[in-house]
Protein backbone atom coordinates (compact mmCIF):
# COMPACT_ATOMS: atom_id res chain seq x y z
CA UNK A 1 0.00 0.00 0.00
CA UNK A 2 1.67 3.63 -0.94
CA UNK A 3 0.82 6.89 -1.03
CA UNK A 4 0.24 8.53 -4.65
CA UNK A 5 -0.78 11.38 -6.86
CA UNK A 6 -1.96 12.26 -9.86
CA UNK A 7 -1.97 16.03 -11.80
CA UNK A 8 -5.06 16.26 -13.72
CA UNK A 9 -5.65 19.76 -15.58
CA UNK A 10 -5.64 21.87 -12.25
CA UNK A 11 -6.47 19.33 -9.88
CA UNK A 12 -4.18 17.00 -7.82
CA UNK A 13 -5.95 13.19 -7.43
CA UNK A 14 -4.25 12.02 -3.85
CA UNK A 15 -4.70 8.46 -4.16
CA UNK A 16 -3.86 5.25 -1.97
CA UNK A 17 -2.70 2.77 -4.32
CA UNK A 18 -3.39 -1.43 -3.27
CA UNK A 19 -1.69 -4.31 -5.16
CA UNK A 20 -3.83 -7.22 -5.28
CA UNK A 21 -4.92 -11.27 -6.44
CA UNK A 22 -6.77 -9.25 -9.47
CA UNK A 23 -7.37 -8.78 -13.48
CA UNK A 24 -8.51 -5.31 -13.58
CA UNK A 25 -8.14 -2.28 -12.05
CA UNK A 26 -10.76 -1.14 -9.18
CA UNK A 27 -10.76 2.79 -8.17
CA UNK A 28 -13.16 3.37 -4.72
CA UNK A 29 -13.99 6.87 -3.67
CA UNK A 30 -15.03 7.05 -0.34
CA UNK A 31 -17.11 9.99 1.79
CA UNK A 32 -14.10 10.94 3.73
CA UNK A 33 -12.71 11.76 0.35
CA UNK A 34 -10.30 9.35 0.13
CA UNK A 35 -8.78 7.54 -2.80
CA UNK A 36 -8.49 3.69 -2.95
CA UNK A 37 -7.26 2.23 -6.24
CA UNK A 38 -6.37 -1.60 -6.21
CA UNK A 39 -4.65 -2.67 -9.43
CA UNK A 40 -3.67 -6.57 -9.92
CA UNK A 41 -0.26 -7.50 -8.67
CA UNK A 42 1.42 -7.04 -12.35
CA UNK A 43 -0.11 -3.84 -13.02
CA UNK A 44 3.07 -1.25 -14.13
CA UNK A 45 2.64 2.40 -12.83
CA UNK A 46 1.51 3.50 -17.07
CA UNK A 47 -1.08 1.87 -17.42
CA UNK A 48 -2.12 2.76 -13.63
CA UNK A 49 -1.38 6.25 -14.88
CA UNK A 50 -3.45 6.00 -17.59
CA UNK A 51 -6.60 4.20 -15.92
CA UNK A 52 -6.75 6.67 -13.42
CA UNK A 53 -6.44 9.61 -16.35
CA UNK A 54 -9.55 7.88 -18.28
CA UNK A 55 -11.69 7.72 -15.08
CA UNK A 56 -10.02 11.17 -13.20
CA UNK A 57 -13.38 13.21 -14.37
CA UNK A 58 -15.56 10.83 -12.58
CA UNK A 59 -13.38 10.70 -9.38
CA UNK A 60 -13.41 14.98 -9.82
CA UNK A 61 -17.31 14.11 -10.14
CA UNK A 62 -17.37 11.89 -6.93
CA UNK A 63 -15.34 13.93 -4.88
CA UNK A 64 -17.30 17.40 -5.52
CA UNK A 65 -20.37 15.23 -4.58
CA UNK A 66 -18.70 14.20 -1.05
CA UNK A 67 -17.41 17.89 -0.14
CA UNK A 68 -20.91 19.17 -1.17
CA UNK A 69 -22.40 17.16 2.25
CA UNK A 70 -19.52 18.46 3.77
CA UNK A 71 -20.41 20.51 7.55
CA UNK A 72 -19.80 24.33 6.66
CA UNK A 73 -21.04 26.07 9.99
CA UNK A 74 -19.30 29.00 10.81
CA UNK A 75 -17.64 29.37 14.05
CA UNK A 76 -20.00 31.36 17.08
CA UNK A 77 -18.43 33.94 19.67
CA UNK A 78 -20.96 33.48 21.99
CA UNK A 79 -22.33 37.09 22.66
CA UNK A 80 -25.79 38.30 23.39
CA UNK A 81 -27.56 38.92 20.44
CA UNK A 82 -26.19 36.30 17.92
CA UNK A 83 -28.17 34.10 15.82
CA UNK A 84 -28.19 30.37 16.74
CA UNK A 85 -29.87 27.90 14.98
CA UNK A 86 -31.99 24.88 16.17
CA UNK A 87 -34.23 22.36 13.82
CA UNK A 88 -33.65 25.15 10.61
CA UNK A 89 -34.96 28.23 12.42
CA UNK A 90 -32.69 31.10 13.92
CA UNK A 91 -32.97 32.24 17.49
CA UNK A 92 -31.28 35.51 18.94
CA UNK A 93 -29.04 34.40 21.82
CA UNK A 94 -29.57 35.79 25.58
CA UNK A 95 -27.37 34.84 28.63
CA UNK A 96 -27.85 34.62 32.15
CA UNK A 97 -25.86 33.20 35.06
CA UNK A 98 -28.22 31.42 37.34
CA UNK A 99 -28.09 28.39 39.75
CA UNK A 100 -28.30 26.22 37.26
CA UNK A 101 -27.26 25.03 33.97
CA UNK A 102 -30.36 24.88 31.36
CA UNK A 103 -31.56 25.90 27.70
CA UNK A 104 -34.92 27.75 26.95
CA UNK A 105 -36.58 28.77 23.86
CA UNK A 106 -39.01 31.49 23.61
CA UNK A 107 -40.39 34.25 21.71
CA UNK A 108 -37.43 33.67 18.99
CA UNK A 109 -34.68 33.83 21.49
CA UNK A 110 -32.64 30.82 22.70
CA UNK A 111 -31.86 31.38 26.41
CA UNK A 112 -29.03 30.20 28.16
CA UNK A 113 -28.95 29.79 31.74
CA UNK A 114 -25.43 29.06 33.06
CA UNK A 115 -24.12 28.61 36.09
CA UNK A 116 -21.40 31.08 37.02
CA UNK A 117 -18.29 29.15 36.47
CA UNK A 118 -19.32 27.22 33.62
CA UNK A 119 -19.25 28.29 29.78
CA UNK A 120 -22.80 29.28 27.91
CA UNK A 121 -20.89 27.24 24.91
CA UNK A 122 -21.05 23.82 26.99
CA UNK A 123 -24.38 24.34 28.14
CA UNK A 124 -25.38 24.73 24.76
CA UNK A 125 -23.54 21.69 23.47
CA UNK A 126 -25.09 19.68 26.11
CA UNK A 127 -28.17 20.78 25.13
CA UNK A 128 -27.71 20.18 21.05
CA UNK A 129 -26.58 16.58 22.06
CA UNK A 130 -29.77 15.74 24.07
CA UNK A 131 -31.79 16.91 21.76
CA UNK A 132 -29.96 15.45 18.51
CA UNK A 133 -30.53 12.07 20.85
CA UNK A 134 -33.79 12.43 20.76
CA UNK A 135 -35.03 13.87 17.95
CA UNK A 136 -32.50 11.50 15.45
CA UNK A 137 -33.84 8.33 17.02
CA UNK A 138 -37.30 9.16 16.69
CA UNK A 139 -36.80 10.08 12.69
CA UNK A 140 -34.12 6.90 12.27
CA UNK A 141 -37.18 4.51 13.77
CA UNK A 142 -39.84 6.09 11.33
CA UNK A 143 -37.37 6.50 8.33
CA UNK A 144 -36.24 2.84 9.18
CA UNK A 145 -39.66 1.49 7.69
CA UNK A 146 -39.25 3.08 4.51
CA UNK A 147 -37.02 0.59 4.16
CA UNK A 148 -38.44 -2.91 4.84
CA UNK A 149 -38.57 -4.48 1.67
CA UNK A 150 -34.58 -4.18 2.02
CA UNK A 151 -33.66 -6.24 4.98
CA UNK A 152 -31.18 -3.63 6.69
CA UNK A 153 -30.85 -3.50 10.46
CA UNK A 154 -29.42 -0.27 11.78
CA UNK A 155 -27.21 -2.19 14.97
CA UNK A 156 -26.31 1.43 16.54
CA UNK A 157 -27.08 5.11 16.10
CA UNK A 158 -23.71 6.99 17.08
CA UNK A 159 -23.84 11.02 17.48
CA UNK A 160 -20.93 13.06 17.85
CA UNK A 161 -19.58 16.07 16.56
CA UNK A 162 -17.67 15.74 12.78
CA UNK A 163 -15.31 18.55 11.24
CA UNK A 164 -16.55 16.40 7.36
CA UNK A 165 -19.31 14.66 7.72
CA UNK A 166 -23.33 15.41 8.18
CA UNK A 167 -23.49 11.78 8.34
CA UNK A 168 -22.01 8.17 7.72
CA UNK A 169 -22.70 4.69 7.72
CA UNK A 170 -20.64 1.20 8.27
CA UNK A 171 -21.10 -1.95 6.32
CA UNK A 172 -22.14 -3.62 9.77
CA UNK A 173 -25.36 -1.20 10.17
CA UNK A 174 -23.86 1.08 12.15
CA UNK A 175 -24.95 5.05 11.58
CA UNK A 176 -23.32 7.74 12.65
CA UNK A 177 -24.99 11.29 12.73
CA UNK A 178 -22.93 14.52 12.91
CA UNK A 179 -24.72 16.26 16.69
CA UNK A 180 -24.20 19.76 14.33
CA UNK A 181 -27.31 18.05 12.01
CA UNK A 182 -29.54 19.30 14.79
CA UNK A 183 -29.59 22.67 13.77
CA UNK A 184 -30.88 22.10 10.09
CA UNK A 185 -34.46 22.09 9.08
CA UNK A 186 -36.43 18.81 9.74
CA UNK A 187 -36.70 17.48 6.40
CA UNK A 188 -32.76 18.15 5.77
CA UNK A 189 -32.21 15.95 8.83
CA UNK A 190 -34.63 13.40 7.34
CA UNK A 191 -32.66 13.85 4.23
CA UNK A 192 -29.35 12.63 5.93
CA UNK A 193 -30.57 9.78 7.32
CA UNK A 194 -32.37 8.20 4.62
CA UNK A 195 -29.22 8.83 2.41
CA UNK A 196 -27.14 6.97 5.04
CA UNK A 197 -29.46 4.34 5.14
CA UNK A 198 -29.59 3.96 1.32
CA UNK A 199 -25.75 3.09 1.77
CA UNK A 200 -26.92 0.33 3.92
CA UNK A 201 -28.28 -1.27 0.53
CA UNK A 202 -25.96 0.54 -2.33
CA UNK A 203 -22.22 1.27 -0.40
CA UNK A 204 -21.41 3.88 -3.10
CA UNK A 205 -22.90 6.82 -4.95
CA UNK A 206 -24.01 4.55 -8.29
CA UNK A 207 -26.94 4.94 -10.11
CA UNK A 208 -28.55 2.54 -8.10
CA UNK A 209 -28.35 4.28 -5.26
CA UNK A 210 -29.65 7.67 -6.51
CA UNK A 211 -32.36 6.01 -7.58
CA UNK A 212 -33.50 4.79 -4.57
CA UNK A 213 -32.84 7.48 -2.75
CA UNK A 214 -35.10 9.26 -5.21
CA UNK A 215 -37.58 6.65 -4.45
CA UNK A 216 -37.40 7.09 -1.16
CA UNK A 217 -37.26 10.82 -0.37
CA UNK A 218 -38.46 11.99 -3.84
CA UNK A 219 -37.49 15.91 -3.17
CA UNK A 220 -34.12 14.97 -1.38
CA UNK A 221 -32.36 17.41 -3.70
CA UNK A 222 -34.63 20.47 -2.31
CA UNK A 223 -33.49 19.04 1.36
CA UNK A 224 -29.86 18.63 0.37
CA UNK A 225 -29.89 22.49 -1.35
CA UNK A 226 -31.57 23.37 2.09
CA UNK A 227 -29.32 22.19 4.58
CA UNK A 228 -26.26 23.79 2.11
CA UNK A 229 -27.96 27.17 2.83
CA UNK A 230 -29.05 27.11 5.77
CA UNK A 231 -25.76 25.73 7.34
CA UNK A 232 -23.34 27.85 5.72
């Protein structure tokens, strides 16, 4: 296994090259935007060269699809008056110090109560996490029975905060939801989740896939364009 690249127009194609027991040549973009390309055992560096020139417009294609789901939320200072967002809609942040440590939500504001020594930024966290627990549970069990004709099993619903990913999925049924997701409109969040569970049946972005995700959630694309400007 070695490190590569590859200079295409403007564009350089980091790739991680894998010799194997194999006739042709297999390239595998994956949603971390990484670069697998597996060539048989005899395969000279030319003709590697010149497989991954023929198919370098659809990796281009693959990896502008995988950066497009990519998390863009800007950075917060944390000062009264700045928007935060929660389930697509924008509330004006107050804080207090109090006794205790708690979120509230009313009349367009987002209220944070925090305790003297401890920062209104963890106290919101906390909050975003409980309520991404919740409220991505309850749309993975209804989304799940879209799905039935398909024999997946989701075996655990991870959330945690990714720098890359709105969402991902492992071949073993295991989803993994970004805890920033919480703050996009409903049907965005819907969006994310059926699209990771349509990797539970099609691994990677074919045909296929697209087209029953289309089934599925028939205006994902309005979702997807949604959560893009919303979160940015």
């Amino acid at each position: 296994m070695t490190e590569n690249k590859l200079k295409f127009g403007s564009a350089t194609i980091n790739y991680t090259l894998h010799f194997q027991e194999r006739k042709t040549l297999g390239i595998k973009v994956y949603p971390d935007c990484s670069i697998h390309v597996f060539a048989p055992i005899d395969a000279n560096s030319d003709v590697i060269h010149s497989k991954l020139r023929e198919r370098a417009p659809w990796i281009l294609r693959q990896l502008n699809e995988f950066l497009s789901y990519h998390p863009l939320t800007p950075p917060r200072k944390f000062i009264p008056g700045e928007t935060h967002l929660y389930l697509g809609k924008q509330y004006k942040l107050k804080l207090q110090v109090s006794d205790t440590n708690q979120v509230k939500l009313k009349s367009g504001e987002l209220i944070i109560l925090h305790k003297i020594d401890v920062s209104p930024k963890e106290v919101l966290n906390s909050w975003y996490k409980t309520k991404a627990t919740d409220y991505f549970t309850k749309t993975l069990n209804k989304s799940i029975d879209l799905f039935s004709k398909y024999s997946i099993e989701v075996t655990t619903l991870q959330i945690r905060k990714m720098s890359k990913r709105w969402g991902s999925c492992t071949t073993d049924g295991k989803i993994i939801l970004n805890t920033e997701l919480i703050k996009a409109p409903k049907g965005s969040i819907e969006y994310v989740i059926i699209h990771e569970l349509c990797h539970l049946v099609h691994h990677n972005h074919t045909k296929a896939f697209y087209d029953l995700q289309q089934k599925i959630i028939p205006d994902w694309k309005k979702w997807k364009e949604q959560l893009e400007r919303t979160m940015i």
